[in-house]
Protein backbone atom coordinates (compact mmCIF):
# COMPACT_ATOMS: atom_id res chain seq x y z
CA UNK A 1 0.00 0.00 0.00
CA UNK A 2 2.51 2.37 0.58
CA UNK A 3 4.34 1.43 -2.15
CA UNK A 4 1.81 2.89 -4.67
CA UNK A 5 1.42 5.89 -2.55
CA UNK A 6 4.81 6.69 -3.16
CA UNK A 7 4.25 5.74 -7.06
CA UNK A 8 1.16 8.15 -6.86
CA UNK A 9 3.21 11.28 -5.16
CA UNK A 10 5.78 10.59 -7.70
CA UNK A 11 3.17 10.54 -10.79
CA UNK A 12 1.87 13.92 -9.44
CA UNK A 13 5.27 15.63 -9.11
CA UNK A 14 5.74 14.93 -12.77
CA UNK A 15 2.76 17.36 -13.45
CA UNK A 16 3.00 20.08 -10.69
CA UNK A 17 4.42 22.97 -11.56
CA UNK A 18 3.18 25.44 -8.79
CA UNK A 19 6.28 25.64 -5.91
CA UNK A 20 4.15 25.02 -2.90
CA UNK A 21 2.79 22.10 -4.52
CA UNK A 22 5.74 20.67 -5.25
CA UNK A 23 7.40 21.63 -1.68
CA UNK A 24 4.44 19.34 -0.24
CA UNK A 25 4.50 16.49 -2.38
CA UNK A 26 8.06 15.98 -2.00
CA UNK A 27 7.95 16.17 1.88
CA UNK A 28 4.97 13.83 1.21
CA UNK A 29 7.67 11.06 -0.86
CA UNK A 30 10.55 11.81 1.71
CA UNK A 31 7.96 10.76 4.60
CA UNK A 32 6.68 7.74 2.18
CA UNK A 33 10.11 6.56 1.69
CA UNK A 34 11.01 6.68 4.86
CA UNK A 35 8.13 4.34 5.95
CA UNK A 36 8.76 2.27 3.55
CA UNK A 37 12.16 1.81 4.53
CA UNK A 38 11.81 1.38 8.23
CA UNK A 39 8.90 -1.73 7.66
CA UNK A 40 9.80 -4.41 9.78
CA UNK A 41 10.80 -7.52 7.13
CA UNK A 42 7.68 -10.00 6.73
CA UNK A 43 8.67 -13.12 8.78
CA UNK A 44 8.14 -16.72 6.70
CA UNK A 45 5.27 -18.14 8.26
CA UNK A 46 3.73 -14.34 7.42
CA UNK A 47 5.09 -14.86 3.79
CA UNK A 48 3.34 -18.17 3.53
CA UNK A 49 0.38 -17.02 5.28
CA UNK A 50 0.12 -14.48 2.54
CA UNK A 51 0.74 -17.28 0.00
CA UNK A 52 -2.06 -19.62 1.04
CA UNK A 53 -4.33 -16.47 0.86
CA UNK A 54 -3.43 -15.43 -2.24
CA UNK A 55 -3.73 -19.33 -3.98
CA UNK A 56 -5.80 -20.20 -6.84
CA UNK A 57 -7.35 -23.30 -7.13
CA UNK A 58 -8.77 -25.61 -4.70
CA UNK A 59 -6.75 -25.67 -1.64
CA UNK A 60 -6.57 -29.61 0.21
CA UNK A 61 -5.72 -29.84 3.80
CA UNK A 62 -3.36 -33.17 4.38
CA UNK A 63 -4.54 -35.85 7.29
CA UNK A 64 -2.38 -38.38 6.38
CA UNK A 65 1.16 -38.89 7.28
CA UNK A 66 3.61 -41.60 8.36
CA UNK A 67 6.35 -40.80 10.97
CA UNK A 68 9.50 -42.70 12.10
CA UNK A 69 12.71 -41.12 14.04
CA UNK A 70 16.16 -41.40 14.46
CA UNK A 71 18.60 -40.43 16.79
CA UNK A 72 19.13 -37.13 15.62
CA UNK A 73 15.43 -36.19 13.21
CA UNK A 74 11.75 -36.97 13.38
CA UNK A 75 10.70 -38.15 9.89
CA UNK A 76 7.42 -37.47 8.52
CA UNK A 77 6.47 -39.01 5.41
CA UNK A 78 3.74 -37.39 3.20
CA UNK A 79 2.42 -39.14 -0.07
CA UNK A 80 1.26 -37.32 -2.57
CA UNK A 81 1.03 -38.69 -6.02
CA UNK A 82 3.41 -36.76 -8.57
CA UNK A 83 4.99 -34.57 -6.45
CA UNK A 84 8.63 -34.79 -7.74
CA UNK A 85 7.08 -33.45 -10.76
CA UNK A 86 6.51 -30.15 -9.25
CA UNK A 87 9.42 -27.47 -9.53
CA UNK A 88 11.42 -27.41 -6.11
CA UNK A 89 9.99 -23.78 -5.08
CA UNK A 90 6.56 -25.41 -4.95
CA UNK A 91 7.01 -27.49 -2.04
CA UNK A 92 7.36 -25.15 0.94
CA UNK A 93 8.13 -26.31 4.73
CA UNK A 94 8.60 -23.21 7.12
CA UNK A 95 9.85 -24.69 10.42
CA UNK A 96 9.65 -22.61 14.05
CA UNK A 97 10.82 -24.02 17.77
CA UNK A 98 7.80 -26.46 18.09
CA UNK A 99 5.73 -26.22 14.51
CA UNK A 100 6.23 -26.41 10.81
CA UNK A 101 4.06 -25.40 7.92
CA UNK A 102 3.63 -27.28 4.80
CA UNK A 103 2.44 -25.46 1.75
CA UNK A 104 2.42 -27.83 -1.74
CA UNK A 105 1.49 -25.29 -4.74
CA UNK A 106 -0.35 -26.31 -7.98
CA UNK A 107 0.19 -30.23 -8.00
CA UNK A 108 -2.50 -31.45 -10.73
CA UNK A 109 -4.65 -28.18 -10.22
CA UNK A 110 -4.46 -28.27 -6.40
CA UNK A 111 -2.42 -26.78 -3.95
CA UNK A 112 -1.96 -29.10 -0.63
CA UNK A 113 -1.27 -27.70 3.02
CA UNK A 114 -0.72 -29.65 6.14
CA UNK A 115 0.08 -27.92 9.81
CA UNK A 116 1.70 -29.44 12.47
CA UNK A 117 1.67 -26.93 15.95
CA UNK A 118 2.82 -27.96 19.34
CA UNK A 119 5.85 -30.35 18.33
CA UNK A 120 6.41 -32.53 21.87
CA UNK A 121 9.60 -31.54 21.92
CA UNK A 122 11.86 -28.51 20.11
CA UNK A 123 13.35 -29.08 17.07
CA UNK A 124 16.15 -26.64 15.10
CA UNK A 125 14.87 -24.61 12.65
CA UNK A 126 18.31 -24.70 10.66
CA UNK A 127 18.94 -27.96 11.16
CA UNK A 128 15.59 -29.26 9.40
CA UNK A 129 14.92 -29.88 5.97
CA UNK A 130 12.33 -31.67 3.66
CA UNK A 131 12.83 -33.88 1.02
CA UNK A 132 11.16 -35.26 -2.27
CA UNK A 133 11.03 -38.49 -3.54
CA UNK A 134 8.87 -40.33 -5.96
CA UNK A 135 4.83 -39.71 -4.75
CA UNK A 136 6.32 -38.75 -1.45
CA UNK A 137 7.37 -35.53 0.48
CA UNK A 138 10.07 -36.38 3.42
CA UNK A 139 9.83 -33.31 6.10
CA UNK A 140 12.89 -33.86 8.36
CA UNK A 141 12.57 -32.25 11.95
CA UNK A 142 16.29 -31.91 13.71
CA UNK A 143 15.70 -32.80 16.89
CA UNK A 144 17.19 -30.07 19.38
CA UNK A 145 18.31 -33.23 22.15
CA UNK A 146 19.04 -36.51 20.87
CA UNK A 147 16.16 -38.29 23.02
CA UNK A 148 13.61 -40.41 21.49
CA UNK A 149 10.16 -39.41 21.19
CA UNK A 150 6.98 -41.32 22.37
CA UNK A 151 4.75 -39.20 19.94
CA UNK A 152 4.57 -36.43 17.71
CA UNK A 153 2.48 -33.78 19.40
CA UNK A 154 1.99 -32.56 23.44
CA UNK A 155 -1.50 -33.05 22.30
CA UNK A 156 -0.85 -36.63 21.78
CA UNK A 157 1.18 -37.46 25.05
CA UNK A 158 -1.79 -35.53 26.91
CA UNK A 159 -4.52 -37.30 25.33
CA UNK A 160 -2.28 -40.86 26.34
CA UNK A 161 -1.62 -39.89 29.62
CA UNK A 162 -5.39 -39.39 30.15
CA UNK A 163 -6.47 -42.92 29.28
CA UNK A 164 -3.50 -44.24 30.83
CA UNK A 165 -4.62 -42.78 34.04
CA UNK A 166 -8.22 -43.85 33.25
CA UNK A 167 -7.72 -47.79 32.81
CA UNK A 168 -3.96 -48.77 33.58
CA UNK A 169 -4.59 -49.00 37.57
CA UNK A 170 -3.14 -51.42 39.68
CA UNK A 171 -6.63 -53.01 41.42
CA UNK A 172 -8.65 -54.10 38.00
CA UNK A 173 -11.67 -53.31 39.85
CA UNK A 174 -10.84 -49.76 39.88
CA UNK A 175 -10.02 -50.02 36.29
CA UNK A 176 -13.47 -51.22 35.91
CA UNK A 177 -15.10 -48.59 37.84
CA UNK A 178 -13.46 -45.75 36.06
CA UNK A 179 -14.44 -47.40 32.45
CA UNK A 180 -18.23 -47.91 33.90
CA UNK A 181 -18.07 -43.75 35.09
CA UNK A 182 -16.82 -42.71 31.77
CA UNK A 183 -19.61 -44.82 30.18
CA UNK A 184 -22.00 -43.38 32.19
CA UNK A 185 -20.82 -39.80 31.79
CA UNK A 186 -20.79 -40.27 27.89
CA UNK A 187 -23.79 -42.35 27.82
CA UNK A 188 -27.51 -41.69 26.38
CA UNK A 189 -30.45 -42.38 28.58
CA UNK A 190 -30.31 -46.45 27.66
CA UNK A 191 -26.57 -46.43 28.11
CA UNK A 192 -27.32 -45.01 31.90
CA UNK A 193 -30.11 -46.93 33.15
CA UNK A 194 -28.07 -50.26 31.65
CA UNK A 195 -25.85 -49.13 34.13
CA UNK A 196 -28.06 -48.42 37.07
CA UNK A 197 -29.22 -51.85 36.89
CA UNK A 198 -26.25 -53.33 36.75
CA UNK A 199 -24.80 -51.36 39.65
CA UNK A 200 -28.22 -52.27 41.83
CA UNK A 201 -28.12 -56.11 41.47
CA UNK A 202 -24.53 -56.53 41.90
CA UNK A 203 -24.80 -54.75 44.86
CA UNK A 204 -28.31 -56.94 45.77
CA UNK A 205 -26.24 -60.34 45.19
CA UNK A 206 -23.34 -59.07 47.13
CA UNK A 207 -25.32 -58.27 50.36
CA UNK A 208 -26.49 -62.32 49.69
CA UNK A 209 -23.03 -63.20 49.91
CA UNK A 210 -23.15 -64.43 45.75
CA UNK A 211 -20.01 -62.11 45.11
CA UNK A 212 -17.35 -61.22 47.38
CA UNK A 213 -15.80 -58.50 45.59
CA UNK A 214 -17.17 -54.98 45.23
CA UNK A 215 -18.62 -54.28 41.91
C-alpha cells in the first residue's frame, strides 16, 4: 500500500508545476520513503500465510502422514502422487521451535497444506529440511536433544496420559469402575439406566453373599 502511494506522489510531481505544490508532495515522498524503509521484514510463516491467501485453485488440507525417528530427526512421510514433478519452489516447509508449515502449490490443479503446531519436543529450525522423492514428500525435523520421542504432538502425550490414568490401575476393579463412570458420563439415557441396573443387582447379590468383591 505504501508502495503505490509513493508511485502516486511521484506521478503527481511529474505534473506540478506550482512551488508550494511541489514543496508538499516531496515532503509527502521523503515521509513515504522513509516508511517504507523502516517496515519491519515479513517473517516466513507471514510470507506463507500471505501465499495460502493469495492461492488459486482448490486448496486440500493433508490428514495423512507416516512418521519414524532417528537419533538425531523426526521423519514425517507425506504421499502425494506426482509430487517430484513439481518445480522445487513449490514445495514449501517453514519450520519454528515447536511447529512447521507445509504449503504444496499447484500439483494437478491443487495446492496441498498440512500444519503441524505444538511439536512434543523442540526441534532446530536450521537444522531441518524436507525432502522429495517419488509420490512422497520427506519433512525432516532436527531434533534439538538426541532423546527419542513417544509421539509427535503434546496433544498426543496428553490425550495418552489421560487414558493411561483412566484404565492402567493397579486393582482391576478400579479399572473397571473408572471405564463404567466414563460410560456413564458419555452415555444416552439407555446407556445409563443399563448401568443403574447393573450397579443395583450386583450390589443386591453381594449383600447375599453371591459375590465377594465390590462391583
Amino acid at each position: 500500500q505504501l508502495q503505490r502511494d509513493l508511485e502516486e506522489v511521484k506521478e503527481l510531481l511529474t505534473r506540478a508545476t506550482r512551488k508550494r505544490l511541489r514543496d508538499v508532495l516531496m515532503a509527502e515522498k521523503h515521509k513515504l520513503e522513509l516508511e517504507i524503509k523502516n517496515q519491519p521484514l515479513p517473517k516466513p510463516k507471514d510470507v506463507m500465510e500471505e501465499e495460502k491467501s493469495s492461492l488459486g485453485g482448490y486448496t486440500v488440507k493433508i490428514n495423512n502422514y507416516g512418521w519414524d525417528q532417528s537419533e538425531k530427526f523426526i521423519k514425517i512421510y507425506i504421499s502425494l502422487s506426482g509430487v517430484q514433478k513439481l518445480p522445487a519452489e513449490n514445495v514449501q516447509v517453514n519450520f519454528t521451535e515447536r511447529s512447521f508449515d507445509l504449503l504444496v502449490k499447484n500439483l494437478n490443479g491443487k495446492n496441498y497444506t498440512m500444519t503441524f503446531n505444538n511439536l512434543l519436543k523442540p526441534i532446530s529450525v536450521e537444522g531441518s529440511s524436507r525432502k522429495i522423492k517419488t509420490d512422497t514428500i520427506l519433512v525432516m525435523c532436527k531434533k534439538k536433544k538426541e532423546e527419542k520421542w513417544e509421539c509427535l504432538t503434546q496433544v498426543e502425550k496428553e490425550s495418552k496420559e489421560k487414558e493411561k490414568a483412566a484404565y492402567d490401575t493397579s486393582d482391576p476393579s478400579e479399572g473397571l469402575m473408572n471405564l463404567l463412570k466414563k460410560m456413564y458420563a458419555e452415555g444416552d439415557d439407555e446407556m445409563k439406566r443399563t448401568i443403574n441396573k447393573a450397579w443395583v443387582e450386583s450390589r443386591e447379590k453381594q449383600s447375599k453373599g453371591d459375590i465377594p468383591m465390590d462391583f
